[in-house]
N, C-alpha and C. Protein backbone atom coordinates (compact mmCIF):
# COMPACT_ATOMS: atom_id res chain seq x y z
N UNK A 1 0.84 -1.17 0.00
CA UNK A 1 0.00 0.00 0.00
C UNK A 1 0.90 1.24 0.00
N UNK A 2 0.42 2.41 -0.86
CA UNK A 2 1.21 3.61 -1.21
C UNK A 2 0.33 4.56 0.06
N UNK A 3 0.64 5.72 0.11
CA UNK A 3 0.22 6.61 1.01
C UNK A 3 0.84 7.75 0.12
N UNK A 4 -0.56 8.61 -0.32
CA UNK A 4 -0.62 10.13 -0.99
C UNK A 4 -0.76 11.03 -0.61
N UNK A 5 -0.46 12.56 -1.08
CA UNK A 5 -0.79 13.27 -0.27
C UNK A 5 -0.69 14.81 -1.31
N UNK A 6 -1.74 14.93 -2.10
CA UNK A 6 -0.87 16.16 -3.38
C UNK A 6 -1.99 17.21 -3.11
N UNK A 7 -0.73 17.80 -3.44
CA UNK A 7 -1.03 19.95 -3.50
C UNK A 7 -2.20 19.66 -3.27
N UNK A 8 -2.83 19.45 -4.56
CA UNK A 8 -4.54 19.96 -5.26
C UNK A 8 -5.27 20.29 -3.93
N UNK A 9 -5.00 18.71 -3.35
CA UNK A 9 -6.43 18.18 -2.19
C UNK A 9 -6.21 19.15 -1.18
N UNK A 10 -4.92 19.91 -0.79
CA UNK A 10 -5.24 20.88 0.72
C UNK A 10 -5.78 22.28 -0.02
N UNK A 11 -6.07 22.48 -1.84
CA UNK A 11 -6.06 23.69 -2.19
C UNK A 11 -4.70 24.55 -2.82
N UNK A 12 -4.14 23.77 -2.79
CA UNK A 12 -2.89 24.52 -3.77
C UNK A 12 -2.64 24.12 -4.84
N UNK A 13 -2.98 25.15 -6.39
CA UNK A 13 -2.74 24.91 -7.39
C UNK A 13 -1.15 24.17 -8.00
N UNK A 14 -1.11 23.32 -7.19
CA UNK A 14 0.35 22.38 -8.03
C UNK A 14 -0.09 21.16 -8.21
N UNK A 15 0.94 20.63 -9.10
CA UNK A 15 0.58 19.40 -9.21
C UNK A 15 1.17 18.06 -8.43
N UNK A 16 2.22 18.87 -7.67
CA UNK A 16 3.06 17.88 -7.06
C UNK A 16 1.95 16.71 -6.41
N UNK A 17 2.55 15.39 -6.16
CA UNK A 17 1.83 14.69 -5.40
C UNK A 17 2.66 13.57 -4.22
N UNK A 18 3.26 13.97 -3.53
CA UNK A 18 3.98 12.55 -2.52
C UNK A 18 3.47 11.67 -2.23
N UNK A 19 4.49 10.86 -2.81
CA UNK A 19 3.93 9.06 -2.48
C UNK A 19 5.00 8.54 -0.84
N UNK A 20 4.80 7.47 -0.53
CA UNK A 20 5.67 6.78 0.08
C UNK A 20 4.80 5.89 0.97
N UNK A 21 5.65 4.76 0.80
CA UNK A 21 5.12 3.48 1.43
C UNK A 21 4.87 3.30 3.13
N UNK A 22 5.09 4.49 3.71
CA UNK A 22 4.61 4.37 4.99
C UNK A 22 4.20 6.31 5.35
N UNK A 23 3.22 6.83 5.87
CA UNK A 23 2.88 8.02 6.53
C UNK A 23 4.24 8.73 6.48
N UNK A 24 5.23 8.43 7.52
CA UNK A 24 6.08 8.95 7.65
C UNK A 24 6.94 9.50 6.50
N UNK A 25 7.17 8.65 5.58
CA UNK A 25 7.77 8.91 4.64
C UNK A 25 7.33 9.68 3.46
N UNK A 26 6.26 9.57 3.37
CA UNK A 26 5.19 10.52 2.51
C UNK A 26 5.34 11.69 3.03
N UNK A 27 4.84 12.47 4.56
CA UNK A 27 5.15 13.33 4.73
C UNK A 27 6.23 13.89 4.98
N UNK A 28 7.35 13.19 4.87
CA UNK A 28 8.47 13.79 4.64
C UNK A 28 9.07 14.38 3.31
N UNK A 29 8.51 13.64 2.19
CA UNK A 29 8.45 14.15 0.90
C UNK A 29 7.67 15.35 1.02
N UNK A 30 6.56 15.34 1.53
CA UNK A 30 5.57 16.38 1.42
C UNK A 30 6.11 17.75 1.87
N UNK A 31 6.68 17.33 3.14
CA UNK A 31 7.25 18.81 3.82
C UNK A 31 7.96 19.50 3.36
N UNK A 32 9.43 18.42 2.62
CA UNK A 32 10.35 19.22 1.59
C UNK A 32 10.31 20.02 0.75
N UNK A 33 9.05 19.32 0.17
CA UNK A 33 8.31 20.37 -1.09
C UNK A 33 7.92 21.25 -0.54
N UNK A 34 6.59 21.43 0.35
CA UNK A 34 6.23 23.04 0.75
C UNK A 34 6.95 23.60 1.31
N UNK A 35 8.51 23.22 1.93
CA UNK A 35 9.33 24.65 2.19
C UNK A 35 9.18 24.61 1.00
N UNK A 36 10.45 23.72 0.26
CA UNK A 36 11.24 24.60 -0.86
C UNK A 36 10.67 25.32 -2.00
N UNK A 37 9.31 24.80 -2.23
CA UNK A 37 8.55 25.31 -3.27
C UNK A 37 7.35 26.50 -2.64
N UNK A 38 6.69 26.59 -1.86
CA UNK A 38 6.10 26.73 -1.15
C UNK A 38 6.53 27.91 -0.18
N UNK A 39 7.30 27.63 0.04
CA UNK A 39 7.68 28.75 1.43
C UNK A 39 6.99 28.80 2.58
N UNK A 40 7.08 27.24 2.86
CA UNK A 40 6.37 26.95 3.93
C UNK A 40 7.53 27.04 5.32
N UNK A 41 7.06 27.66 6.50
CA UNK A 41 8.22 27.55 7.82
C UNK A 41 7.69 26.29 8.47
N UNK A 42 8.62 25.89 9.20
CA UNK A 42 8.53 25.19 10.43
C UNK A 42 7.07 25.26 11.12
N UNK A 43 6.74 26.86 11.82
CA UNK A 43 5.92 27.22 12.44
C UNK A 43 4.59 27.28 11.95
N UNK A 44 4.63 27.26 10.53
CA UNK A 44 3.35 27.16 9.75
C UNK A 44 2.82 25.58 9.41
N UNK A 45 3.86 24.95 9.24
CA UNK A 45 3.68 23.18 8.81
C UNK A 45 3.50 22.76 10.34
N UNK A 46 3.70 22.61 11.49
CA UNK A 46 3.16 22.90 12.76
C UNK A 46 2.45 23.18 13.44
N UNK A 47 1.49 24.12 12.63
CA UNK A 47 0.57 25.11 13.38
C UNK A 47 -0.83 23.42 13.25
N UNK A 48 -1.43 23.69 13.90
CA UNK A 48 -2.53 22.68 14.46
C UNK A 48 -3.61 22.61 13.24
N UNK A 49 -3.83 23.68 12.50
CA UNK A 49 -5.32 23.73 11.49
C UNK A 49 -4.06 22.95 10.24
N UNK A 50 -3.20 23.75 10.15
CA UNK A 50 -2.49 22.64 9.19
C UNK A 50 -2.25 21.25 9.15
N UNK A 51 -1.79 20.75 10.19
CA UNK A 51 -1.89 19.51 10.41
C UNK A 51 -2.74 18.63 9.98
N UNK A 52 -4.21 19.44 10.69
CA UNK A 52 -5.27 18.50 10.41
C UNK A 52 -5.51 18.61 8.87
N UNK A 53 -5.34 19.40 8.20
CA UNK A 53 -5.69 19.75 6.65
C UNK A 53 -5.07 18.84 5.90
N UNK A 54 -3.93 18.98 6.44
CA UNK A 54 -2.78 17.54 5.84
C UNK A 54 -3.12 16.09 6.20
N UNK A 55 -3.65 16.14 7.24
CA UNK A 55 -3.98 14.20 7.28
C UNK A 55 -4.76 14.60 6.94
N UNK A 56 -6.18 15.43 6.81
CA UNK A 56 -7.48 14.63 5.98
C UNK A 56 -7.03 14.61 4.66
N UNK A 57 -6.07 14.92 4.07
CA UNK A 57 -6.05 14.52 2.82
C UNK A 57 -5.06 13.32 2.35
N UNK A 58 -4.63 12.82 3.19
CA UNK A 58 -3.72 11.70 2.63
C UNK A 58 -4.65 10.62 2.62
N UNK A 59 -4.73 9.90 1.17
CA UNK A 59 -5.07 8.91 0.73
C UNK A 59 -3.97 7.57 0.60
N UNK A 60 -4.89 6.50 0.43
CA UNK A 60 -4.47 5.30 0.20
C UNK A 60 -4.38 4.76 -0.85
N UNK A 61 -3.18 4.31 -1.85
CA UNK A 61 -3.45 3.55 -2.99
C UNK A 61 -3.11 1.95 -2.89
C-alpha cells in the first residue's frame, strides 16, 4: 500500500503529489516540497489547522 498526499487536495494549485510506502515517509516528501517550493516555515507546517488539513487529505493507494 502507497500513502498520498498532493497539493490539489489541501487547495494549492500544483501538481506535485507525494507518495511513500509508509505516513512517515510521505510526509516527509511532502514537507520538503512546501518549504522549498512553497515557502512553507517550520511554524506554519506545525501550526494545528495545518496539520489536520494535511492528514485529511492523505489517501491510500
Amino acid at each position: 500500500m502507497t500513502y498520498k498526499l498532493a497539493c490539489e487536495d489541501v487547495g494549492v494549485a500544483c501538481p506535485f503529489v507525494a507518495r511513500g510506502e509508509t505516513v512517515d515517509k510521505m510526509m516527509e516528501i511532502a514537507v520538503k516540497h512546501v518549504k522549498e517550493e512553497h515557502g512553507y516555515t517550520d511554524e506554519q507546517l506545525n501550526a494545528p489547522e495545518t496539520q489536520k488539513e494535511m492528514k485529511a487529505a492523505i489517501k491510500k493507494e
